[in-house]
PDB file of N, CA and C in Angstrom:
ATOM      1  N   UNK A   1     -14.383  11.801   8.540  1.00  0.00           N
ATOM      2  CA  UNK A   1     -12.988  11.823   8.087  1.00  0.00           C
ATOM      3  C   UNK A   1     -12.235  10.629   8.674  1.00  0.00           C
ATOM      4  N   UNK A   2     -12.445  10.586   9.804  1.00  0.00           N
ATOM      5  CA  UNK A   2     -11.985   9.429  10.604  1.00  0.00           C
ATOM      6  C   UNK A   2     -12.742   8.032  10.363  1.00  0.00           C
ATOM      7  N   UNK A   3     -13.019   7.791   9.043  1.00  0.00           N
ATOM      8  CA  UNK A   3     -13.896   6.373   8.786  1.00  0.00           C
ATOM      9  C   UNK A   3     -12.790   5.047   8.807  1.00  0.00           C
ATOM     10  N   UNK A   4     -13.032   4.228   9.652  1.00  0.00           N
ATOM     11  CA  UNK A   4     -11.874   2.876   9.981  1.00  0.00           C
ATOM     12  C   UNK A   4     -11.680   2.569   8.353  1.00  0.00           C
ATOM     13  N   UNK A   5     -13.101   1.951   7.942  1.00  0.00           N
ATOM     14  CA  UNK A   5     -12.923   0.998   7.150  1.00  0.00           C
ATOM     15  C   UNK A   5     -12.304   1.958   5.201  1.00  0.00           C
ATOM     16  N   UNK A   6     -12.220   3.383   5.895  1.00  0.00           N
ATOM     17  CA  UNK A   6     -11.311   4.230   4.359  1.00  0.00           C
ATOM     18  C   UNK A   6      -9.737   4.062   5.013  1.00  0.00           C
ATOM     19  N   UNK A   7      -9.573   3.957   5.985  1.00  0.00           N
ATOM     20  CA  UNK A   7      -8.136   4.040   6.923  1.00  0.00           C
ATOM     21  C   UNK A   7      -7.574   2.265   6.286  1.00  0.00           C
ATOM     22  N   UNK A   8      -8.121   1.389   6.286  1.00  0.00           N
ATOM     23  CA  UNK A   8      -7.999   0.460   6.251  1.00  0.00           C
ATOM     24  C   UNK A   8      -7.592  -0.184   4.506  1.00  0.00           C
ATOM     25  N   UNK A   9      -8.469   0.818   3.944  1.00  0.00           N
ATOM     26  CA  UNK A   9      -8.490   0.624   2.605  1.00  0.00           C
ATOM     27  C   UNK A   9      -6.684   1.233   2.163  1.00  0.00           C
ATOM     28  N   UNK A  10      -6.736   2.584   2.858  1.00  0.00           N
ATOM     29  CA  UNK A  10      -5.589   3.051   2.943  1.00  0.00           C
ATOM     30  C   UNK A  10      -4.114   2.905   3.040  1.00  0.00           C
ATOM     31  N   UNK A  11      -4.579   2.437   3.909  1.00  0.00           N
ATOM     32  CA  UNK A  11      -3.349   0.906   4.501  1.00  0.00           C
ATOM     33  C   UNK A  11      -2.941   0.143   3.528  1.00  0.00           C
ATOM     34  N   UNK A  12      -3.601  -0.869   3.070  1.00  0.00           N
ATOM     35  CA  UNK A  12      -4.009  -1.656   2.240  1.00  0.00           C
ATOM     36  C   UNK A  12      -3.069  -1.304   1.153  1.00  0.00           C
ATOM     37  N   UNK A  13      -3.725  -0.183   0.533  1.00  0.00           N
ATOM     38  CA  UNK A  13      -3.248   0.549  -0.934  1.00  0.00           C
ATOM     39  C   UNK A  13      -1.626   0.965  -0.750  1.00  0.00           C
ATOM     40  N   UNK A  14      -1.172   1.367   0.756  1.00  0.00           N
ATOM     41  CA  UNK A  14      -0.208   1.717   0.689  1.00  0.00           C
ATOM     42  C   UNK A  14       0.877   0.133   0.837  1.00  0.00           C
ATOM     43  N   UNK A  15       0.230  -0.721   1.379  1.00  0.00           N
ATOM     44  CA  UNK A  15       1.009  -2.040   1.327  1.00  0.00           C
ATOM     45  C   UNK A  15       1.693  -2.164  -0.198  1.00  0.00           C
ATOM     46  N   UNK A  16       0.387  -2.867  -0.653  1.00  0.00           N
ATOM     47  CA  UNK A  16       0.466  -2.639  -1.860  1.00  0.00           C
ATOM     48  C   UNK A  16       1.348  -2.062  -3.211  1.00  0.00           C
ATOM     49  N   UNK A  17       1.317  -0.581  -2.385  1.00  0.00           N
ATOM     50  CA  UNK A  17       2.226   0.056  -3.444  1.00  0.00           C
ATOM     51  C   UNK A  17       3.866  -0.265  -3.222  1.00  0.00           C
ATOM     52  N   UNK A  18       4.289  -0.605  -1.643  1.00  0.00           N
ATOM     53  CA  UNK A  18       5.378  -0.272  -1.358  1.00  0.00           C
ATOM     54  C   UNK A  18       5.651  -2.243  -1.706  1.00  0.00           C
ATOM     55  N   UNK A  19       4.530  -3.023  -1.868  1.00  0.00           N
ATOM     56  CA  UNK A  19       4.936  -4.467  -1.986  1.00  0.00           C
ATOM     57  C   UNK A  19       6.256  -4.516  -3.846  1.00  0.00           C
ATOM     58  N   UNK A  20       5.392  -3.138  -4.607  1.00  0.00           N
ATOM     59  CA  UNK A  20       5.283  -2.863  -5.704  1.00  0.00           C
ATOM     60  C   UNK A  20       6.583  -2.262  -6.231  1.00  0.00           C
ATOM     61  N   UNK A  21       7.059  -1.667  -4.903  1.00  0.00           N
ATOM     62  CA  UNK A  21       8.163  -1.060  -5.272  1.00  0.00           C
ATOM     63  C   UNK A  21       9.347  -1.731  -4.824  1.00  0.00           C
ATOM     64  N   UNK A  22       9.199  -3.093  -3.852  1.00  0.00           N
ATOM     65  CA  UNK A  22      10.020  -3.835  -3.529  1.00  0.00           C
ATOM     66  C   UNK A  22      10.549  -4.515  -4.785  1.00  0.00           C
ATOM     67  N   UNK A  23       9.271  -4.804  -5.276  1.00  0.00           N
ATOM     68  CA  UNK A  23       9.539  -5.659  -6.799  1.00  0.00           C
ATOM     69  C   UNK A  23      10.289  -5.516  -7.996  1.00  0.00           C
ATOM     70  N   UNK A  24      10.275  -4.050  -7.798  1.00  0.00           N
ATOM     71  CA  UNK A  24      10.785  -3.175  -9.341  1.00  0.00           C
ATOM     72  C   UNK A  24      12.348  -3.092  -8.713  1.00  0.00           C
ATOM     73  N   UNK A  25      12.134  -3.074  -7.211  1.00  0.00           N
ATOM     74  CA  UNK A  25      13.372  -2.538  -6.923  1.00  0.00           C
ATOM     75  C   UNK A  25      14.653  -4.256  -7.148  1.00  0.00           C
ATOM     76  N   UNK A  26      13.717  -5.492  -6.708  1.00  0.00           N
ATOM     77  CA  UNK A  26      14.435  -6.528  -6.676  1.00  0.00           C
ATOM     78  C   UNK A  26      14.851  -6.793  -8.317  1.00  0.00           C
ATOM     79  N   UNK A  27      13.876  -6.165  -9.761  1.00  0.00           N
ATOM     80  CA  UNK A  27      14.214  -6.436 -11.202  1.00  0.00           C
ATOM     81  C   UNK A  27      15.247  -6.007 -11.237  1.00  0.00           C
ATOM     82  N   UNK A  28      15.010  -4.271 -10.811  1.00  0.00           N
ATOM     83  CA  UNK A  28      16.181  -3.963 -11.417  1.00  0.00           C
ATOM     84  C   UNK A  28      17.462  -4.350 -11.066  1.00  0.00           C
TER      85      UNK A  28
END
């Protein structure tokens, strides 16, 4: 459960999403 490199992926994905929502947030 505790695998680094799924934690990492995790991370990652959550960057990602919140890079995502910076974006939509700067369109609108």
């Amino acid at each position: 459960m505790n695998n680094p490199v799924c934690l990492d992926d995790w991370l990652i994905g959550f960057k990602s999403l919140c890079c995502t929502l910076a974006v939509i947030a700067l369109i609108i």
